[in-house]
N, C-alpha and C. Protein backbone atom coordinates (compact mmCIF):
# COMPACT_ATOMS: atom_id res chain seq x y z
N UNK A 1 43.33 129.62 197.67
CA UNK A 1 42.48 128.48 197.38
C UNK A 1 42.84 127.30 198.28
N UNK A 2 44.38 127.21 198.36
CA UNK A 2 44.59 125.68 199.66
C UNK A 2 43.72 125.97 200.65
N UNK A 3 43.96 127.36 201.00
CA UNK A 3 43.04 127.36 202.86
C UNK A 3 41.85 127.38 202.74
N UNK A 4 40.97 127.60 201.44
CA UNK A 4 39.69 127.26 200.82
C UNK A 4 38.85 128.41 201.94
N UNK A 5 39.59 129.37 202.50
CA UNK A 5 39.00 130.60 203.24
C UNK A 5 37.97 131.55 202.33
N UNK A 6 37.17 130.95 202.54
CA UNK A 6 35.74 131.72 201.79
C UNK A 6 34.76 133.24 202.23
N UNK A 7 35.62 133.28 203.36
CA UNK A 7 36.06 134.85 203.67
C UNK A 7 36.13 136.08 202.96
N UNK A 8 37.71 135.68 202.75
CA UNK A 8 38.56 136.29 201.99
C UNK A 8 38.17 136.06 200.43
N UNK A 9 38.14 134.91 200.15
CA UNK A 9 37.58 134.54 198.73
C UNK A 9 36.30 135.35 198.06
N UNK A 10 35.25 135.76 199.18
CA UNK A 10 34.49 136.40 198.99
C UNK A 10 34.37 137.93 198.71
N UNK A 11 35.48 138.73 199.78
CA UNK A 11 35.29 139.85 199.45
C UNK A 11 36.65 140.25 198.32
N UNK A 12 36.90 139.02 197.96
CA UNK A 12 37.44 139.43 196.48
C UNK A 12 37.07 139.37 195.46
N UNK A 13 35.73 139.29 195.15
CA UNK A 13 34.90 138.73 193.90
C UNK A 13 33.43 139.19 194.15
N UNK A 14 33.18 140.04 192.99
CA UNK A 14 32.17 140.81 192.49
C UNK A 14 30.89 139.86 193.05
N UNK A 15 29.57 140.40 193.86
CA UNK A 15 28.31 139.22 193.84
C UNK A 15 27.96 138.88 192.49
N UNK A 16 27.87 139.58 191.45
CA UNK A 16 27.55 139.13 190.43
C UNK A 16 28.46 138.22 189.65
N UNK A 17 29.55 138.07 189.79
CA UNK A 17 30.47 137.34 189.29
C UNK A 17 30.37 135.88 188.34
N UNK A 18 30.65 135.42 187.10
CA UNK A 18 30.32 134.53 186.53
C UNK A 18 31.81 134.08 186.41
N UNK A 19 31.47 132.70 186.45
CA UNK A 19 32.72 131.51 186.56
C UNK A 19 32.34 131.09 184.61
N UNK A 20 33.10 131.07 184.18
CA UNK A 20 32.75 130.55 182.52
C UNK A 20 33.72 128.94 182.69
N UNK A 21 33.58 127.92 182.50
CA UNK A 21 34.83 126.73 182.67
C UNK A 21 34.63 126.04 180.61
N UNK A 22 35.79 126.36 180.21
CA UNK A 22 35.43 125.55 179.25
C UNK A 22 36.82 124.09 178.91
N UNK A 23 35.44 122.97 178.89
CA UNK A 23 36.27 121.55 179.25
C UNK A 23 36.90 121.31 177.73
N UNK A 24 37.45 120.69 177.91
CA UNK A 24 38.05 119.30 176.28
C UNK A 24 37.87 118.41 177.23
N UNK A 25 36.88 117.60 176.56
CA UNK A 25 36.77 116.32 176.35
C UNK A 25 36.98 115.85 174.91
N UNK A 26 38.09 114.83 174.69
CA UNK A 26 37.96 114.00 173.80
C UNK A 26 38.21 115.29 172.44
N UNK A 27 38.39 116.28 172.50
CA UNK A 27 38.22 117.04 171.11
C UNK A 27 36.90 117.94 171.03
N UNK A 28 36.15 117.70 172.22
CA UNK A 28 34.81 118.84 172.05
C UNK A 28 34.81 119.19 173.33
N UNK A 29 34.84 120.76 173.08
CA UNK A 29 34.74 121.84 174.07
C UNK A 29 32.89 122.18 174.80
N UNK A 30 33.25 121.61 176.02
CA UNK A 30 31.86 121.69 177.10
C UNK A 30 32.03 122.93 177.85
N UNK A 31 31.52 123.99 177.49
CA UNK A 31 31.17 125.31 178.32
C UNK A 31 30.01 125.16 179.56
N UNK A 32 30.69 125.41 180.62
CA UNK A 32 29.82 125.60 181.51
C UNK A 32 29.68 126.62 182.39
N UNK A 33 28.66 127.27 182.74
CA UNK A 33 28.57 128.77 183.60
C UNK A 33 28.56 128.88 184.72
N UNK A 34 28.64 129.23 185.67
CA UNK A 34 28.62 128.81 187.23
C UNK A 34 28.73 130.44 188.11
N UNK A 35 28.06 130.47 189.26
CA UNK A 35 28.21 131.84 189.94
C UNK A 35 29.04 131.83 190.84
N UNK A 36 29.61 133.26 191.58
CA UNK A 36 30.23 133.10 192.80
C UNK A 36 29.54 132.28 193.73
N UNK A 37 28.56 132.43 194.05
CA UNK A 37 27.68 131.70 195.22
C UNK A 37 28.20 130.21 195.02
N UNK A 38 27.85 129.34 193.66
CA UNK A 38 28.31 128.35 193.43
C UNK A 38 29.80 127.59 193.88
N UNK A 39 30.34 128.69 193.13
CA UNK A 39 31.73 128.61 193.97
C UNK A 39 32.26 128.52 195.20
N UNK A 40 32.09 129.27 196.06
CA UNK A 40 32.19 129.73 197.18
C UNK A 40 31.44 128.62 198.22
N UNK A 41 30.20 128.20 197.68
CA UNK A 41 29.68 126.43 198.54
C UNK A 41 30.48 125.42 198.14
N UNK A 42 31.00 125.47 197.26
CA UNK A 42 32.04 124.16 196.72
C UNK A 42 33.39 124.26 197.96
N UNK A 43 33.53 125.53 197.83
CA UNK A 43 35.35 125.74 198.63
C UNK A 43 34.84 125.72 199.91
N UNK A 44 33.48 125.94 200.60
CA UNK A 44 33.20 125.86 201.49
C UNK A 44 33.05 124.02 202.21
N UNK A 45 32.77 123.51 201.51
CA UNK A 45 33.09 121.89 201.36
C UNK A 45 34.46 121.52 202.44
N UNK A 46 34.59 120.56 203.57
CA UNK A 46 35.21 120.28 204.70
C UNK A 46 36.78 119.29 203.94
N UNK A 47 37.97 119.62 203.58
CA UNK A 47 38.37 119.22 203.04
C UNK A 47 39.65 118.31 203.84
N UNK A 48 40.40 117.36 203.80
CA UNK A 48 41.44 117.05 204.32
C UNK A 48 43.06 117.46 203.31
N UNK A 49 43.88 116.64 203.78
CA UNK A 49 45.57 116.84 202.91
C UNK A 49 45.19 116.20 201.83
N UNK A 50 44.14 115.25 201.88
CA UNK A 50 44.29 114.02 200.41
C UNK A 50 43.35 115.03 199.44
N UNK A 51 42.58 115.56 199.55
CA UNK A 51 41.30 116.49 198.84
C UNK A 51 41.86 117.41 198.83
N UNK A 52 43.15 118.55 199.35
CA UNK A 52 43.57 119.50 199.42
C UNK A 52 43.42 120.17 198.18
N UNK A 53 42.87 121.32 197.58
CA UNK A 53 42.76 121.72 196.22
C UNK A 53 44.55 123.06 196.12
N UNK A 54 45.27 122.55 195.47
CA UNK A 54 46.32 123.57 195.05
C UNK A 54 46.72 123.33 193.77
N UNK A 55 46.64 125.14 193.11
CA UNK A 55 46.22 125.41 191.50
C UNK A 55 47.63 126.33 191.99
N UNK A 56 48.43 126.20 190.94
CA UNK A 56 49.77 126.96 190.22
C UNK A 56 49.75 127.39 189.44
N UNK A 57 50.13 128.86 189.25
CA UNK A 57 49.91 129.59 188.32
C UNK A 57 51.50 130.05 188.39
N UNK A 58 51.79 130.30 186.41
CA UNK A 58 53.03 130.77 186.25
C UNK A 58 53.46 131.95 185.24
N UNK A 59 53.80 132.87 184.90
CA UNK A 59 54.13 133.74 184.21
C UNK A 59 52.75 134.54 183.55
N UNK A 60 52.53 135.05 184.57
CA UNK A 60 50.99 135.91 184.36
C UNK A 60 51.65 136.76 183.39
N UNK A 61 50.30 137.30 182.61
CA UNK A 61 50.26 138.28 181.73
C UNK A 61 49.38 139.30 181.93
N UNK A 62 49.49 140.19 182.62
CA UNK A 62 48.69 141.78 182.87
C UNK A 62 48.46 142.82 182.28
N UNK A 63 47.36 142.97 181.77
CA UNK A 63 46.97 144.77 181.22
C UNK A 63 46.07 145.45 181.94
N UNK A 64 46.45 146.63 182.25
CA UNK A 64 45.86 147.55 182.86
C UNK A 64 45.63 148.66 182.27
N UNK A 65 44.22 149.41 182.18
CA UNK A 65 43.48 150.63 181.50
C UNK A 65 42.89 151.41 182.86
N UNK A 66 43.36 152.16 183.25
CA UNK A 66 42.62 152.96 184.10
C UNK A 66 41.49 151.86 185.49
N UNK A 67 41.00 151.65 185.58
CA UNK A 67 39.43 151.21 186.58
C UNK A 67 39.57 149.65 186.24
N UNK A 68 40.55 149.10 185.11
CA UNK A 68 40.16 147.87 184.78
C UNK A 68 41.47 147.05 184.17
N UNK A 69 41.40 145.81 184.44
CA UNK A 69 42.57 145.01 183.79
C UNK A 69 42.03 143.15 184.08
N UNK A 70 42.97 142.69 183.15
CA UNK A 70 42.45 141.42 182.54
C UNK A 70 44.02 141.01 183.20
N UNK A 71 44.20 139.72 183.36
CA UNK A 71 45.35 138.61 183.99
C UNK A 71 44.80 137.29 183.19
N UNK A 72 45.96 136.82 182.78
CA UNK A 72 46.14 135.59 182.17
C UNK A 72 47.33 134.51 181.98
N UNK A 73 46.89 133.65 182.46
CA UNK A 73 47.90 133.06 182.83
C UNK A 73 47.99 131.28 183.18
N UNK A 74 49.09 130.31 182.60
CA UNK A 74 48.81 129.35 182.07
C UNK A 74 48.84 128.81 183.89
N UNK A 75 47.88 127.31 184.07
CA UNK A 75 47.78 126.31 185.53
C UNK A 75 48.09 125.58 185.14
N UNK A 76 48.12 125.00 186.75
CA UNK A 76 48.06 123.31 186.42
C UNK A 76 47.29 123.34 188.31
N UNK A 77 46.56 122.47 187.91
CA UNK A 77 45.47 122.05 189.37
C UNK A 77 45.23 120.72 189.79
N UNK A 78 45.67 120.52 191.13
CA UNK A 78 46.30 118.87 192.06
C UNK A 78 45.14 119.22 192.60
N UNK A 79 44.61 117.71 193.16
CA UNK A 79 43.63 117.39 194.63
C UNK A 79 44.72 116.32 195.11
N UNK A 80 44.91 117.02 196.44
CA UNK A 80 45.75 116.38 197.03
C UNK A 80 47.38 116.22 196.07
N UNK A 81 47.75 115.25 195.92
CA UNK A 81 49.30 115.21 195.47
C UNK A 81 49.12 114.54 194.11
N UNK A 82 47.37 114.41 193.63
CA UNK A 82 47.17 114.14 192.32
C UNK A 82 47.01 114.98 191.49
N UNK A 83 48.00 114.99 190.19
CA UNK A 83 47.39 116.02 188.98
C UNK A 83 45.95 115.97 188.84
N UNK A 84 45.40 116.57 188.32
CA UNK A 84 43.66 116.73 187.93
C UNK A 84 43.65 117.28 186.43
N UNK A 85 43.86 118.69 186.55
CA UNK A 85 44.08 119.08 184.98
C UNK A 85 45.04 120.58 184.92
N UNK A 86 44.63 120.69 183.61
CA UNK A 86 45.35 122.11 183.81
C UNK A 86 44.84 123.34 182.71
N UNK A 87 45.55 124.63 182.37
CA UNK A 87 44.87 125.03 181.47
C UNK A 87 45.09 126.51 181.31
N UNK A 88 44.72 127.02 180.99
CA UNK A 88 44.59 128.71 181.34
C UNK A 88 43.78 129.32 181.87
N UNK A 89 44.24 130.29 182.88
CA UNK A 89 43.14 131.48 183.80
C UNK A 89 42.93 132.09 183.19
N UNK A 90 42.09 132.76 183.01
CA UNK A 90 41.74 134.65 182.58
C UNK A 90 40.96 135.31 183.71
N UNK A 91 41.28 136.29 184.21
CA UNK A 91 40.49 137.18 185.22
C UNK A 91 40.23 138.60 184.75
N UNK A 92 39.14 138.99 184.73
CA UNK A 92 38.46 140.34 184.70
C UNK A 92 38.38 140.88 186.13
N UNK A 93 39.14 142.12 186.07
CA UNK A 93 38.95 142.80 187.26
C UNK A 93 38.44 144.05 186.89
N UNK A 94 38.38 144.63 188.29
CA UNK A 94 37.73 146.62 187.96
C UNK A 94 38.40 147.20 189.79
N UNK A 95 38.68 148.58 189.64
CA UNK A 95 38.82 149.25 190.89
C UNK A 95 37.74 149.88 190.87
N UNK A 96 37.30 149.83 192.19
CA UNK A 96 36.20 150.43 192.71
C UNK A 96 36.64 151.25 194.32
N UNK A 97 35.77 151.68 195.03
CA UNK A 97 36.07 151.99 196.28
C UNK A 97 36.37 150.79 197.03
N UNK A 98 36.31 149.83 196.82
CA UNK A 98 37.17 149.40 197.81
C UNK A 98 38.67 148.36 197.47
N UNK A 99 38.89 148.87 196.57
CA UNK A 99 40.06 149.06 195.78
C UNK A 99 39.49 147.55 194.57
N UNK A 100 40.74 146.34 194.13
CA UNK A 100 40.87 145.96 193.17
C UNK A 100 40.08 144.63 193.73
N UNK A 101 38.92 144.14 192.90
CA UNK A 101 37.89 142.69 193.05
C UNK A 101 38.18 142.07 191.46
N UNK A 102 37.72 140.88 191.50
CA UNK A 102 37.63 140.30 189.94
C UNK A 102 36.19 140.33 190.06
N UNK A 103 35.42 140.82 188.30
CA UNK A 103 34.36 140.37 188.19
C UNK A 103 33.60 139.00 187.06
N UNK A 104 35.21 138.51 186.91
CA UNK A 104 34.98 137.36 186.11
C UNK A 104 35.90 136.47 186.09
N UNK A 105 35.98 135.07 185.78
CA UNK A 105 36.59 134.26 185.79
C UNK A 105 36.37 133.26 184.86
N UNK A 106 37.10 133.23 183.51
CA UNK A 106 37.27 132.22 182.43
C UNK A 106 38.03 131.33 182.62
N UNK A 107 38.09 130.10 182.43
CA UNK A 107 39.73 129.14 182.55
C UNK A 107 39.01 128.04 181.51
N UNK A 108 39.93 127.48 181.00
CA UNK A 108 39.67 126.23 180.32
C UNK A 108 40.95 124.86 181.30
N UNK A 109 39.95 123.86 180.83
CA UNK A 109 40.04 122.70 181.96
C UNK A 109 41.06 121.78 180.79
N UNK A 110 42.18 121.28 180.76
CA UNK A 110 42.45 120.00 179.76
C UNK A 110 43.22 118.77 180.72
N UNK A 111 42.43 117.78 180.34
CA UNK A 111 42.95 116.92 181.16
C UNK A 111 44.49 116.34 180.94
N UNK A 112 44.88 116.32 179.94
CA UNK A 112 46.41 115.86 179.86
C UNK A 112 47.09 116.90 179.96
N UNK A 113 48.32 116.38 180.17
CA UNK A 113 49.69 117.28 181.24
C UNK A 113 50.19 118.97 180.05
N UNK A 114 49.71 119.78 180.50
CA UNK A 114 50.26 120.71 179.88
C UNK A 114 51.68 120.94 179.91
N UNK A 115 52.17 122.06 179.02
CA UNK A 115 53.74 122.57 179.45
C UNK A 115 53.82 122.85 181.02
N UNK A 116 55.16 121.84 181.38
CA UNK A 116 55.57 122.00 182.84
C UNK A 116 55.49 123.37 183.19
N UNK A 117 55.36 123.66 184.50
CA UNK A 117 55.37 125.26 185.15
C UNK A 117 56.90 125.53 185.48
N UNK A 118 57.79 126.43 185.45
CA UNK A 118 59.25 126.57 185.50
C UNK A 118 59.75 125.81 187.07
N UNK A 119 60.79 125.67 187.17
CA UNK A 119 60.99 125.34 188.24
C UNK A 119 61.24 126.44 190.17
N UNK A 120 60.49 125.89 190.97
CA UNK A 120 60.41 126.82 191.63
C UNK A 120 61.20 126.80 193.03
C-alpha cells in the first residue's frame, strides 16, 4: 500500500471484489460498500511523504479450508506521520489457477487510538 503500486494491487484482488468499510462515528456504525475499481483510482491518486498512506498490521489470525481462507487482523493507518484511524482487517481469499487473490475486504474504521501494535 506505501508504494500505492496498483499493478500489483490489482492482480491481487478478485474484479469483482467488494470493499465493505464500517465507520464509528460518535457511537453509530456507517457501512459503506465500495469496489476494487474504486479502490484502485483512489491508490492510483499522485501522492507525496506528507500523504504517504502506511497501514500496520499485527498478529494476524489465519484459517485455511482447502481453495479458501479468511485473515484477520487488528491496524492502525497514518497519512503521512499522522495517525488517521485504526481497526480491524478481515480478508476473504480463494486459490484458483493462478494461485492465492482476496475476494473481499471488510475492516472497520475507529477513530481513537486503539491497542498499541507490539513493538517492532
Amino acid at each position: 500500500m506505501r508504494t500505492q503500486d496498483t499493478a500489483v494491487l490489482s492482480g491481487l484482488l478478485a474484479p469483482e471484489l467488494v470493499f465493505v468499510s464500517a465507520r464509528d462515528t460518535a457511537g453509530h456504525w456507517h457501512v459503506t460498500h465500495y469496489s476494487a475499481r474504486a479502490f484502485l483510482s483512489g491508490m492510483a491518486e499522485p501522492v507525496d511523504t506528507a500523504t504517504q498512506f502506511r497501514e500496520r498490521m499485527w498478529n494476524p489470525e489465519v484459517r485455511v479450508d482447502g481453495a479458501i481462507a479468511t485473515l484477520w487482523t487488528p491496524y492502525d493507518f497514518h497519512v503521512g506521520a499522522r495517525f488517521s484511524h485504526c481497526g480491524y482487517d478481515a480478508f476473504q481469499l480463494a486459490r484458483g489457477e493462478r494461485g492465492w487473490y482476496i475476494t473481499a475486504i471488510t475492516y472497520t474504521v475507529r477513530p481513537a487510538r486503539c491497542a498499541a501494535p507490539p513493538v517492532r
